[in-house]
N, C-alpha and C. Protein backbone atom coordinates (compact mmCIF):
# COMPACT_ATOMS: atom_id res chain seq x y z
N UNK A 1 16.76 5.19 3.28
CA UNK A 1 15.67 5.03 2.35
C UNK A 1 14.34 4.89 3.06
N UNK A 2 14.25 3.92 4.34
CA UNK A 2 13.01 3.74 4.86
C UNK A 2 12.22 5.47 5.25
N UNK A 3 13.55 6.19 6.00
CA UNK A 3 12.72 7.71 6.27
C UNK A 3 12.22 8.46 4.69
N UNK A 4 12.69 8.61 3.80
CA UNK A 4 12.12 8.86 2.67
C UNK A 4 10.89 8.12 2.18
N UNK A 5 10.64 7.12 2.79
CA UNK A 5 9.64 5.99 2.59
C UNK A 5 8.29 7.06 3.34
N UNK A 6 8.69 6.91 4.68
CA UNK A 6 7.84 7.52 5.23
C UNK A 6 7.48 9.05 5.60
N UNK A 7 8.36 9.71 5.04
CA UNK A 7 7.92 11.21 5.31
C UNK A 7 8.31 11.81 3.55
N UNK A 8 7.65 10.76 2.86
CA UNK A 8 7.36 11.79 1.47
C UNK A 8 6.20 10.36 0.15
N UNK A 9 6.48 11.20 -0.76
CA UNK A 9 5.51 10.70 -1.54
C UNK A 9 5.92 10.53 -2.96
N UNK A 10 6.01 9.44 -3.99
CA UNK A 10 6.61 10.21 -5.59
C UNK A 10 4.82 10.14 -6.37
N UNK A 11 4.85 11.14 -6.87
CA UNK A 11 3.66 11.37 -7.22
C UNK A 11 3.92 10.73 -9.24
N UNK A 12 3.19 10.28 -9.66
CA UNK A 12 3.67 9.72 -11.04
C UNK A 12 2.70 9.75 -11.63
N UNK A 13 3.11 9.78 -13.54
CA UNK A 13 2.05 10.22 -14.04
C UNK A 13 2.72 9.74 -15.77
N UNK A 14 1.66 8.68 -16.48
CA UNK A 14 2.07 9.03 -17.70
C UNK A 14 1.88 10.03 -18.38
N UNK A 15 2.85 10.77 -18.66
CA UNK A 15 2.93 12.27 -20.04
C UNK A 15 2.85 11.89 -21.33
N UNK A 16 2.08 12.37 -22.06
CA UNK A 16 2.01 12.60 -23.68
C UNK A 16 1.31 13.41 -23.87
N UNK A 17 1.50 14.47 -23.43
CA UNK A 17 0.72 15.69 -24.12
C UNK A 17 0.66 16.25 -25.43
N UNK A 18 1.06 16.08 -26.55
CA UNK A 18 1.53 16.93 -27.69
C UNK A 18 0.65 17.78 -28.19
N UNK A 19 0.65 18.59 -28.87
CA UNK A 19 0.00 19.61 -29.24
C UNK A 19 -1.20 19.35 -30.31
N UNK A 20 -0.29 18.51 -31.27
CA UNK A 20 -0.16 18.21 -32.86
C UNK A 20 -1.04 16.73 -32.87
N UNK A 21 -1.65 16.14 -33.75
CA UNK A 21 -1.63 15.15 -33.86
C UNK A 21 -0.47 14.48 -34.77
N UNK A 22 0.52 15.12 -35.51
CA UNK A 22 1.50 14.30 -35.93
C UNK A 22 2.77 14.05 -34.81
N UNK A 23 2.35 15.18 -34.23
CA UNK A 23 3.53 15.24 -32.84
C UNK A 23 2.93 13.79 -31.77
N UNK A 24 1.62 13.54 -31.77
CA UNK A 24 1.05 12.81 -31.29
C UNK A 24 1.43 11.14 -31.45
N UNK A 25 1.57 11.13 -32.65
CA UNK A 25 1.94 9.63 -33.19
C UNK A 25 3.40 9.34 -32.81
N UNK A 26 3.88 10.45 -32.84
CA UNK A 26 5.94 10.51 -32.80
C UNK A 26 6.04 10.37 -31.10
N UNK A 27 5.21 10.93 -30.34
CA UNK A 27 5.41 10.94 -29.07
C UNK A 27 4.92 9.70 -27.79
N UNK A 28 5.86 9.01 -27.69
CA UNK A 28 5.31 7.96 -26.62
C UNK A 28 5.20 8.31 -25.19
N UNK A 29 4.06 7.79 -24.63
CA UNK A 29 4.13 8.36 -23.52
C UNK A 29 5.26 7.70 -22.58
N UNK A 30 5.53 8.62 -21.05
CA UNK A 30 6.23 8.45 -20.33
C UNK A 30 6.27 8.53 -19.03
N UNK A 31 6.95 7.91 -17.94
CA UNK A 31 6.33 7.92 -16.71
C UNK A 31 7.49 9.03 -15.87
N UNK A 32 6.51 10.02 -15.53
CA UNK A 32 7.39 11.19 -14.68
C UNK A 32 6.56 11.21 -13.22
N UNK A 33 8.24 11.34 -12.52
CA UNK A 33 7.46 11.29 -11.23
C UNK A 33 8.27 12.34 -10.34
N UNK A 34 7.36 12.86 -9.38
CA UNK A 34 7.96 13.77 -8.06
C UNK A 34 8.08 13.65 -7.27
N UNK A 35 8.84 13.91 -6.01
CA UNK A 35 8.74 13.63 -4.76
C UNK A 35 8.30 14.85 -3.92
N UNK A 36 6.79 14.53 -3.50
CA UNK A 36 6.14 15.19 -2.11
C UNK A 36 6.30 15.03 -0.59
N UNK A 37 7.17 15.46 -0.07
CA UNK A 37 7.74 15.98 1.23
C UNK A 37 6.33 15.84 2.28
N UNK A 38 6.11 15.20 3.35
CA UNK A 38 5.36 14.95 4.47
C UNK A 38 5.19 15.21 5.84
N UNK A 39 6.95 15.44 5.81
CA UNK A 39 7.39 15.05 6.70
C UNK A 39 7.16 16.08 7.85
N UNK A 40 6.99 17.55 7.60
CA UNK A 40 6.29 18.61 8.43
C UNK A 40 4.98 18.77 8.47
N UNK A 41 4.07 18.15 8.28
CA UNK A 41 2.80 17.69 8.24
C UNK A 41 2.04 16.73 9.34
N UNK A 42 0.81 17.46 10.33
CA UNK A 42 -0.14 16.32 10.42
C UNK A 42 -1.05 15.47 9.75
N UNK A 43 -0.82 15.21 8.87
CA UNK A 43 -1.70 14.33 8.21
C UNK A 43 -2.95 13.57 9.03
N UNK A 44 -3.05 13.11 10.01
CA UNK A 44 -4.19 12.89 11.51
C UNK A 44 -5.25 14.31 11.24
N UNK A 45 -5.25 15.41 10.51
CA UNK A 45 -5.71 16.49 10.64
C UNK A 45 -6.35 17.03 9.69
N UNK A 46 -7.02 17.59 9.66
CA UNK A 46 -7.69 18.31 8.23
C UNK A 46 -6.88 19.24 7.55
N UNK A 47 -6.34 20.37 8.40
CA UNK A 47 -5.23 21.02 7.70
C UNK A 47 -4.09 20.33 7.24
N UNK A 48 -3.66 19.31 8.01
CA UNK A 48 -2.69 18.89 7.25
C UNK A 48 -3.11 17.89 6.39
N UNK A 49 -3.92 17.47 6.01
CA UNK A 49 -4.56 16.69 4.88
C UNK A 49 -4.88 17.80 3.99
N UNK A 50 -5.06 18.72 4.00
CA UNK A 50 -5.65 19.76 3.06
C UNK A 50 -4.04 20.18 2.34
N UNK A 51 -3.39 20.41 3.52
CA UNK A 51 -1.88 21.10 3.09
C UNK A 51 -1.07 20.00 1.78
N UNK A 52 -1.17 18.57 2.18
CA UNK A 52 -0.93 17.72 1.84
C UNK A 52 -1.21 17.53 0.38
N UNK A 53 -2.73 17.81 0.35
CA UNK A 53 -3.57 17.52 -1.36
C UNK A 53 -2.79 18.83 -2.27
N UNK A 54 -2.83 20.02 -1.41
CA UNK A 54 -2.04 21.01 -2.13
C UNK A 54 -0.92 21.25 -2.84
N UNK A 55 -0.30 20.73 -2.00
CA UNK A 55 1.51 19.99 -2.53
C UNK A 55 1.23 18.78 -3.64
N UNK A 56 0.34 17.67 -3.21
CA UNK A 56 0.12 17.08 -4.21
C UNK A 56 -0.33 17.88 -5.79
N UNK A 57 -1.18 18.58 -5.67
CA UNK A 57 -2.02 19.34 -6.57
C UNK A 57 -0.67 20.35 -7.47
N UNK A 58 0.49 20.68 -7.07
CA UNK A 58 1.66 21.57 -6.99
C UNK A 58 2.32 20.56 -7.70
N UNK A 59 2.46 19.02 -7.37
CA UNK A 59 3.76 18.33 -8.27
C UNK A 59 2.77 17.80 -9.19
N UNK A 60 1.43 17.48 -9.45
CA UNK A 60 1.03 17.64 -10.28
C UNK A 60 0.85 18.62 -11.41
N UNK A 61 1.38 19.60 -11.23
CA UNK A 61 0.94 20.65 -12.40
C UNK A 61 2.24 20.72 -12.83
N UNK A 62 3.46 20.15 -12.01
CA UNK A 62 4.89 20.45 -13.05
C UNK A 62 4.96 19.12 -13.73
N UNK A 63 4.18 18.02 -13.35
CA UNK A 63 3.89 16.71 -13.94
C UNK A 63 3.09 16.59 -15.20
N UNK A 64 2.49 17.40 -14.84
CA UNK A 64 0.96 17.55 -16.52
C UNK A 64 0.85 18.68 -16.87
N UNK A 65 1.23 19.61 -16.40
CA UNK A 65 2.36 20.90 -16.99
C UNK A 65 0.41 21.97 -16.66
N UNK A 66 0.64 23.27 -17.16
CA UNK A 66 -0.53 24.33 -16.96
C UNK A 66 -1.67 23.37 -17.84
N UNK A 67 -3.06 24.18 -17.59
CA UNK A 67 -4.03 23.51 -18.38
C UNK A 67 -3.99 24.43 -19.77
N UNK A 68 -4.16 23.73 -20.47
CA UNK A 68 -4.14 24.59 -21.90
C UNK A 68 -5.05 25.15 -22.65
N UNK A 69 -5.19 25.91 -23.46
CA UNK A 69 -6.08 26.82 -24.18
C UNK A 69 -7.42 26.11 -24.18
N UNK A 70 -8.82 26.78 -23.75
CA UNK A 70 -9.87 25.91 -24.14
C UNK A 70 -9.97 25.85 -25.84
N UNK A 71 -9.16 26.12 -26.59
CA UNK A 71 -9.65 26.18 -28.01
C UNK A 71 -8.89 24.83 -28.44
N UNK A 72 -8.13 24.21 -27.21
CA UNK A 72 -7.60 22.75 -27.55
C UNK A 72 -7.97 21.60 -26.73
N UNK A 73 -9.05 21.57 -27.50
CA UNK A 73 -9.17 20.23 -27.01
C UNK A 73 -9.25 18.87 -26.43
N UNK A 74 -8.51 18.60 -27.64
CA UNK A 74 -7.82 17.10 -26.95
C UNK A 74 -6.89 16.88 -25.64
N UNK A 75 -6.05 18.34 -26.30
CA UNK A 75 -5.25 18.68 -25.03
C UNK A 75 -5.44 18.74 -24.36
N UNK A 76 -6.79 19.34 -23.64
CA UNK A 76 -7.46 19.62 -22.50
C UNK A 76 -8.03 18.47 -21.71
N UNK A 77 -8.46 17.36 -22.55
CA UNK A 77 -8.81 16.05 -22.49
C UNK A 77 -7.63 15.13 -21.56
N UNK A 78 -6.42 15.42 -22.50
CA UNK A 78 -5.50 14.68 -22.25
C UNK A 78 -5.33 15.09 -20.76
N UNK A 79 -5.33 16.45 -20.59
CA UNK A 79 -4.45 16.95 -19.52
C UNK A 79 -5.24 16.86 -18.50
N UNK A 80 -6.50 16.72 -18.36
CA UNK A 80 -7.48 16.48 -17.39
C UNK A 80 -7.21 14.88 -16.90
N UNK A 81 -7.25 13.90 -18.03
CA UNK A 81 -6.90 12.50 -17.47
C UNK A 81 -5.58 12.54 -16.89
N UNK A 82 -4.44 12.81 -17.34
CA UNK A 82 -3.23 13.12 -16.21
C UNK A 82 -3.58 14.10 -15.32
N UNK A 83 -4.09 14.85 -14.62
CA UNK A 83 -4.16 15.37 -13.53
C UNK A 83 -5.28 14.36 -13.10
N UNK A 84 -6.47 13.64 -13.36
CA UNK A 84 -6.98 12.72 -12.81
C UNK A 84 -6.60 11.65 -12.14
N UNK A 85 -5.50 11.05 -13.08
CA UNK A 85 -5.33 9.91 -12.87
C UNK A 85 -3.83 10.03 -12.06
N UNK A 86 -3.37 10.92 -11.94
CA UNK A 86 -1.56 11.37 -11.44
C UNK A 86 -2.35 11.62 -10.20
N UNK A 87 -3.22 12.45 -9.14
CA UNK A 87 -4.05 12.39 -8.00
C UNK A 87 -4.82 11.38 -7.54
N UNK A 88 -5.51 10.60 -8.33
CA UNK A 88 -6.30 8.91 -7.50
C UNK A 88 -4.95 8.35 -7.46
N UNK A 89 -3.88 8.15 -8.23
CA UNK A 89 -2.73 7.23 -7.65
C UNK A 89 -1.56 7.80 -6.23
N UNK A 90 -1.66 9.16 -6.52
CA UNK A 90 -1.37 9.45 -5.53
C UNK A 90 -1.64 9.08 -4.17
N UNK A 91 -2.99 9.54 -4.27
CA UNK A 91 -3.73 9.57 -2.89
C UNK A 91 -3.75 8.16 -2.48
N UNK A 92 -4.10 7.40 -3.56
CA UNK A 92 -3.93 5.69 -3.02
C UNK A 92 -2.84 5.30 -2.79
N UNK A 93 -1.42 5.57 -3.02
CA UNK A 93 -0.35 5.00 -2.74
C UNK A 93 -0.27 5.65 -1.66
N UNK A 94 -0.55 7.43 -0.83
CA UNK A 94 0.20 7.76 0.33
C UNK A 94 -1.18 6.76 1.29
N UNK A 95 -2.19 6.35 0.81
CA UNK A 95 -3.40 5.66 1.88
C UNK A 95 -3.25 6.26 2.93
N UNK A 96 -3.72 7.26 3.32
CA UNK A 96 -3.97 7.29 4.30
C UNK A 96 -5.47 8.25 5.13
N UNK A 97 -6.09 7.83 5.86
CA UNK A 97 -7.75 7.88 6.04
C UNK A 97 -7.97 9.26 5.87
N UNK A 98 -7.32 10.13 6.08
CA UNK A 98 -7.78 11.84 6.55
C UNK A 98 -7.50 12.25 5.33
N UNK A 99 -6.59 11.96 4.33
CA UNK A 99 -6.17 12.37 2.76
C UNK A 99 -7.21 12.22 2.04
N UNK A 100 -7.34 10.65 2.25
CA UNK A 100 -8.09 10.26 1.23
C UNK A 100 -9.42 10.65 1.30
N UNK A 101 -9.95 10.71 2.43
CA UNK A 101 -11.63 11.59 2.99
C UNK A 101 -11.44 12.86 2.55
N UNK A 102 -10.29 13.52 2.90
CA UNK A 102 -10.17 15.50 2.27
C UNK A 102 -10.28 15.13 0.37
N UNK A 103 -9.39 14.39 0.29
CA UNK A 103 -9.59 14.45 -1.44
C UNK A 103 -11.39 13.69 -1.90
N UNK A 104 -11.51 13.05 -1.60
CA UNK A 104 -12.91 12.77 -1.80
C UNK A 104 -14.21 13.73 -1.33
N UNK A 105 -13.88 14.62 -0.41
CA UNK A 105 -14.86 15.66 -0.19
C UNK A 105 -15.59 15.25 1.35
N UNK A 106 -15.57 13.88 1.60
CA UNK A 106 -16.00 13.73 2.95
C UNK A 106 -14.61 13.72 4.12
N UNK A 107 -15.27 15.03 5.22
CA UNK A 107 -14.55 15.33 6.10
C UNK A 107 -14.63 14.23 7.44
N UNK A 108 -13.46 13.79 7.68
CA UNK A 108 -13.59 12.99 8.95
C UNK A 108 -13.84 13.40 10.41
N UNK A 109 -14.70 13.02 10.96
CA UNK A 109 -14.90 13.87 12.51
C UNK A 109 -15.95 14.98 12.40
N UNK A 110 -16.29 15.17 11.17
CA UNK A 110 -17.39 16.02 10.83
C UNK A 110 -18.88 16.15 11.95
N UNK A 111 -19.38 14.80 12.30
CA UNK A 111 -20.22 14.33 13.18
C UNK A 111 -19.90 14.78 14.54
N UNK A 112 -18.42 14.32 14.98
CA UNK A 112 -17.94 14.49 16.25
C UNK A 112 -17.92 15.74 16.49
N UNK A 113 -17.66 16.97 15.83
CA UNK A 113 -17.44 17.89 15.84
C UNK A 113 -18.84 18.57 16.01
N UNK A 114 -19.70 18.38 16.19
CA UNK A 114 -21.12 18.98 15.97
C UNK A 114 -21.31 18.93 17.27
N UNK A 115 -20.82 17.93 17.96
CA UNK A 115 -21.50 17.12 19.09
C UNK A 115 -20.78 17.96 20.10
């Protein structure tokens, strides 16, 4: 269990997507989760922090499923806060400095690299 600890990730996410608003009331949400694989990865690295968000970005979309029609809405609403909120928990549970800088947009070593 500890190597699964450390060379992967479960990415989680409450689901309630429904279509309908009567489907909406009938449907409680639920917590689905995936496991993201690490373990061939530098994560110390930009590519592999990049590779990393990707895979994340990948069990997210079988988690909060395709984005849906812009002529829906709510749906679109909904499905934006689960892919929001299924990626900040991600990234905060794998913590780690080069992820979390690639997913936020600031590159680490950026400076050093000039120099």
């Amino acid at each position: 269990m500890l190597h699964v600890l450390k060379a992967g990730i479960a990415i989680a996410a409450f689901c309630a997507l429904p279509m309908s608003p009567t489907a909406e009331a009938e449907t409680p949400a639920r917590q689905v989760s995936v496991a993201v694989s690490y373990a061939d990865l530098d994560l110390s690295s930009l590519a592999g922090a990049d590779a990393m968000l990707g895979r994340m970005r990948l069990a997210i979309r079988k988690i909060c499923g395709d984005t849906p029609h812009p002529s829906q809405l709510s749906a679109g609403s909904r499905h934006r806060e689960c892919v929001r909120s299924a990626m900040t928990r991600a990234v905060e549970t794998l913590d780690h400095p080069v992820v979390t800088a690639a997913h936020s947009g600031r590159r680490p070593g950026a400076q050093t690299a000039a120099r």
